[in-house]
Protein backbone atom coordinates (compact mmCIF):
# COMPACT_ATOMS: atom_id res chain seq x y z
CA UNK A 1 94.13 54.97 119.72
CA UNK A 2 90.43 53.09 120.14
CA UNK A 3 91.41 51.95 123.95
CA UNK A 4 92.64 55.53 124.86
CA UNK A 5 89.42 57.01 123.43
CA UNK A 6 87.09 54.87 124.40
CA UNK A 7 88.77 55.16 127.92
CA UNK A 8 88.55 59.11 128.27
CA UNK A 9 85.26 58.71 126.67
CA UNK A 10 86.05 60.89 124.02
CA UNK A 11 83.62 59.11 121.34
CA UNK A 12 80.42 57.28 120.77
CA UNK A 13 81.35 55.14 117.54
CA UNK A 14 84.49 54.34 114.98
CA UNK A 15 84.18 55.13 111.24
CA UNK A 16 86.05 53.99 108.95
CA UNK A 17 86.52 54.65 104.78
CA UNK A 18 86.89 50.95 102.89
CA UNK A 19 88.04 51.79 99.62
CA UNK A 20 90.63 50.92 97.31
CA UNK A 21 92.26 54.45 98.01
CA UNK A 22 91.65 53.65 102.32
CA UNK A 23 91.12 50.96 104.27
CA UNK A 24 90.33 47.66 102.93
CA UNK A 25 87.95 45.08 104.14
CA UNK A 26 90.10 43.16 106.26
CA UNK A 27 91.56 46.32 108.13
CA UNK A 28 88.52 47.57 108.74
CA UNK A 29 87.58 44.01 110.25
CA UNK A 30 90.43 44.74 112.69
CA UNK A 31 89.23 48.20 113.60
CA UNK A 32 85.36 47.14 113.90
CA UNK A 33 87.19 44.39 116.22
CA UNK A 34 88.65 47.08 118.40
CA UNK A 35 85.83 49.25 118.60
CA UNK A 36 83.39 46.14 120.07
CA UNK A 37 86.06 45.16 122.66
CA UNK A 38 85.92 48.43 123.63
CA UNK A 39 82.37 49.29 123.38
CA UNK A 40 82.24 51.75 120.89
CA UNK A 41 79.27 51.36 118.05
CA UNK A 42 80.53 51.65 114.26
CA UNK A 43 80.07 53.26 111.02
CA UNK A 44 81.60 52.86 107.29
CA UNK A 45 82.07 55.32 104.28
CA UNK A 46 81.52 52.52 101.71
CA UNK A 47 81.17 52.33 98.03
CA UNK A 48 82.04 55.43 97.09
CA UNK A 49 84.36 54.55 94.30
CA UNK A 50 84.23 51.00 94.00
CA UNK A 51 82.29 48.39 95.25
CA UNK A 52 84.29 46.82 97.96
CA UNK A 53 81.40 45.57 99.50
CA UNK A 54 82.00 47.60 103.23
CA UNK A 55 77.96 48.48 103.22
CA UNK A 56 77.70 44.48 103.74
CA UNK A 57 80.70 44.36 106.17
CA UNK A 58 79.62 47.27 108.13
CA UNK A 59 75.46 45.72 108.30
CA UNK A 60 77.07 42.51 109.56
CA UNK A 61 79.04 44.62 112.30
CA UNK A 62 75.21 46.82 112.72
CA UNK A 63 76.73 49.69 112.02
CA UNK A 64 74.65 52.62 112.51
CA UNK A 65 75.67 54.17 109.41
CA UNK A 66 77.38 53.37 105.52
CA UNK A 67 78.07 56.69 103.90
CA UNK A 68 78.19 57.58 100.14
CA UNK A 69 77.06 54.38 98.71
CA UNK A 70 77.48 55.21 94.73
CA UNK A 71 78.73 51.83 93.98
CA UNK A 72 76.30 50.13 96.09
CA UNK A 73 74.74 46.88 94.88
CA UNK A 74 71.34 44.99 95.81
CA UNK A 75 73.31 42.83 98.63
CA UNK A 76 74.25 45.65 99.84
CA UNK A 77 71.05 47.26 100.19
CA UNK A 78 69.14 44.03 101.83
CA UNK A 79 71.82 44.08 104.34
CA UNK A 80 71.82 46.74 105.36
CA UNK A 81 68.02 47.12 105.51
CA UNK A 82 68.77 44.08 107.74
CA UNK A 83 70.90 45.67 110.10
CA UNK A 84 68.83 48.50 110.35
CA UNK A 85 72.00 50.61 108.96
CA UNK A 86 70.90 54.25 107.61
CA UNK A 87 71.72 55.04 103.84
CA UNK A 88 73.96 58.24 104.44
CA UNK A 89 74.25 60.06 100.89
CA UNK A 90 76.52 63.15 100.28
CA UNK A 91 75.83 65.09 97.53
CA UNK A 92 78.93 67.95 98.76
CA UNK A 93 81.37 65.41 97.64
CA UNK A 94 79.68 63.92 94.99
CA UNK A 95 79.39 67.71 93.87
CA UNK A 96 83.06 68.77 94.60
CA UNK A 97 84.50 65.57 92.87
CA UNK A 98 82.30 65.72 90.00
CA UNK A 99 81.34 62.41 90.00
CA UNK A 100 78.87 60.29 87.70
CA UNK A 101 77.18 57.54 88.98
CA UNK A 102 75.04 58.65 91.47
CA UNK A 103 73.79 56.61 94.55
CA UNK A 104 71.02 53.66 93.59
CA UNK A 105 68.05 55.54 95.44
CA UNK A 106 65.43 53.48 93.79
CA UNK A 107 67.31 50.38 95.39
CA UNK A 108 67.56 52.02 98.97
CA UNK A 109 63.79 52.57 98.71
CA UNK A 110 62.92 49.20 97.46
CA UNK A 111 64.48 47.51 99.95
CA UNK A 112 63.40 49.90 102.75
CA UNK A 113 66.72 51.55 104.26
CA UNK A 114 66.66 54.57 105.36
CA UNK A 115 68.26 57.14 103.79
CA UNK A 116 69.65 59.87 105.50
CA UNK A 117 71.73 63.35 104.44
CA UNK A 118 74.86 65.03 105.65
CA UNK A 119 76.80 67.76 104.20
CA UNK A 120 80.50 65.53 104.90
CA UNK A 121 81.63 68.66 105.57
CA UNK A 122 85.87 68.54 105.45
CA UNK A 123 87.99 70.56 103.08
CA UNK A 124 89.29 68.03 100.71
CA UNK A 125 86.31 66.83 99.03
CA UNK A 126 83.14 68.51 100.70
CA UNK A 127 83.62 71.72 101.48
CA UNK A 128 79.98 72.27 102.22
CA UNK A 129 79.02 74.25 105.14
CA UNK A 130 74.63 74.50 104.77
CA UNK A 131 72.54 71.35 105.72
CA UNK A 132 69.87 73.18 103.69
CA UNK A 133 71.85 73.17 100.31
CA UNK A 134 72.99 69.44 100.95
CA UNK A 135 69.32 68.92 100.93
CA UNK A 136 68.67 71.43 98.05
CA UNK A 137 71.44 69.04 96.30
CA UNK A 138 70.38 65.53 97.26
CA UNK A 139 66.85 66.81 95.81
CA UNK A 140 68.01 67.52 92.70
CA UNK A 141 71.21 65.75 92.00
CA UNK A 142 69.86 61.94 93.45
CA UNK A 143 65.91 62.76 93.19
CA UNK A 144 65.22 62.64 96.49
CA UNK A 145 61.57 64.40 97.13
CA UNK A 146 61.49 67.08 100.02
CA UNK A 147 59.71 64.85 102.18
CA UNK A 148 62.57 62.59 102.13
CA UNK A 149 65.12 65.54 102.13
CA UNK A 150 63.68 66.58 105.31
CA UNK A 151 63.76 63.19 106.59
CA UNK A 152 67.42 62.63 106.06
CA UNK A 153 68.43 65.39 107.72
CA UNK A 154 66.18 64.95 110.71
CA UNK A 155 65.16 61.73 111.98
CA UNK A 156 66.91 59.31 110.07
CA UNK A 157 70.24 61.47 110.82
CA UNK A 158 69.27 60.89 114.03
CA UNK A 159 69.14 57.66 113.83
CA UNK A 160 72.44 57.19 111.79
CA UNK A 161 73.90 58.66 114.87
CA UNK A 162 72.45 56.62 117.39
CA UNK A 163 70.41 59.24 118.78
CA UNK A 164 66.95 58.77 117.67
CA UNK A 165 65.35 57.85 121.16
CA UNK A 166 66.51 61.47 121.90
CA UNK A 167 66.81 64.31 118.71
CA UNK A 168 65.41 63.68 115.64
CA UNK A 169 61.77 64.31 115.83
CA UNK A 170 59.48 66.57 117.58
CA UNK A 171 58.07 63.87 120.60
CA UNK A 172 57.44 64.24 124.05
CA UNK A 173 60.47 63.26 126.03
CA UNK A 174 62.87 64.20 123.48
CA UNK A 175 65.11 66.85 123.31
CA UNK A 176 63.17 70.51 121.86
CA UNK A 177 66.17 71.17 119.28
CA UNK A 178 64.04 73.49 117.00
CA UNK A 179 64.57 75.92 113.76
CA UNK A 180 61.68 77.97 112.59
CA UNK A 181 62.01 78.78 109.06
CA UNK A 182 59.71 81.71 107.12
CA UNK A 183 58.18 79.12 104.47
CA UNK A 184 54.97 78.14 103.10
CA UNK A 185 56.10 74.43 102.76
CA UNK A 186 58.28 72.12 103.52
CA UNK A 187 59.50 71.91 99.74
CA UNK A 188 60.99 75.14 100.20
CA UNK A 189 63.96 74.08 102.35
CA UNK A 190 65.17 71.89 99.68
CA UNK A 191 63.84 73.84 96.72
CA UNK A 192 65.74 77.15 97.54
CA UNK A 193 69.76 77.33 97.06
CA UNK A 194 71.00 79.50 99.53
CA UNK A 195 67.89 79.75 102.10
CA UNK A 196 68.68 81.96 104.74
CA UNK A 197 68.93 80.83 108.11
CA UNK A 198 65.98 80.20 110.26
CA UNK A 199 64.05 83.07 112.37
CA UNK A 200 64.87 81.33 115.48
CA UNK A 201 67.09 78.54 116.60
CA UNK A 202 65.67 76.82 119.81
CA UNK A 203 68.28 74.38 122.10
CA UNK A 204 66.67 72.25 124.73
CA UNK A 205 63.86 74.71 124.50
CA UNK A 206 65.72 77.38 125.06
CA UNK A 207 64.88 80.47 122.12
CA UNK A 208 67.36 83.37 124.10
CA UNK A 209 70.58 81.56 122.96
């Protein structure tokens, strides 16, 4: 499948889940493979339910991205502070599951990755449909503070997608992908569950859409 997509141009990177209930280490090895011969970047949901160490395997392959991360440990972290590879945490399915241990946040900011949000939205384990609420939830489920909230679901989830020279953060040159919410603070979009949408939504600096 990698060659055919990569050939049609169909995709940017290859993710895939190490776990004991997915792929494990030395299949993802093989896919990670594939993707670099065929010049596709990479990314990893790791550690999620055991510690199989794929945050390590996925630094050494610099993958943009290692999502989940509960069972994370500190070699881990330092590699994947290393690589540069962004911290992706997802409270939906940490939420939906009802998990228990929570992702070592304390040990992503000591050793400086950054940590970014997503909502994982799929319907088996994260139905979650509001970036908002995913950071409403990584603020108070993992103790993230808003600043950080608002960070992961900006410009380091630009960056965990490769994108960062163009989304991200409000910068000449880059792309004006705006939403302008009716709030005193910044706090608020991670404070309030169920925030309504934004008074305007601005693509490529474009407000009429």
């Amino acid at each position: 499948m990698i060659p055919a997509v990569a050939r049609a141009g169909l995709a940017e990177a290859v993710d895939v889940y190490c776990d004991t209930i997915a792929f494990t280490p030395d299949e993802v090895e093989q896919v990670f493979a594939s993707a670099a011969r065929h010049g596709l970047r990479v990314k990893i949901h790791a550690e999620q339910l055991s510690n199989q160490h794929g945050a390590e395997l996925g630094a050494r392959h610099k993958a943009l991205s290692a999502d989940h991360l509960e069972h994370l440990d500190e070699a881990g972290a330092k590699a994947m502070a290393e690589a540069g590879t962004v911290a992706v945490l997802l409270p939906g399915a940490f939420y939906a599951l009802q998990e228990t241990k929570k992702p070592p946040v304390q040990l992503l900011r000591d050793q400086g990755v950054p940590i970014g949000i997503a909502t994982d939205c799929n319907p088996g384990t994260s139905p979650l449909l509001s970036p908002t609420l995913a950071m409403s939830m990584a603020c108070t489920l993992f103790g993230l503070t808003p600043e950080e909230a608002l960070a992961g679901m900006t410009v380091n989830a630009a960056r965990a997608l490769g994108l960062e020279k163009e989304v991200g953060t409000i910068a000449a040159g880059k792309a004006a992908d705006l939403c302008v919410w009716r709030i005193e603070n910044l706090a608020e979009l991670g404070y309030w569950i169920g925030l309504p949408g934004p008074e305007r939504r601005i693509y490529a600096g474009d407000d009429t859409l």
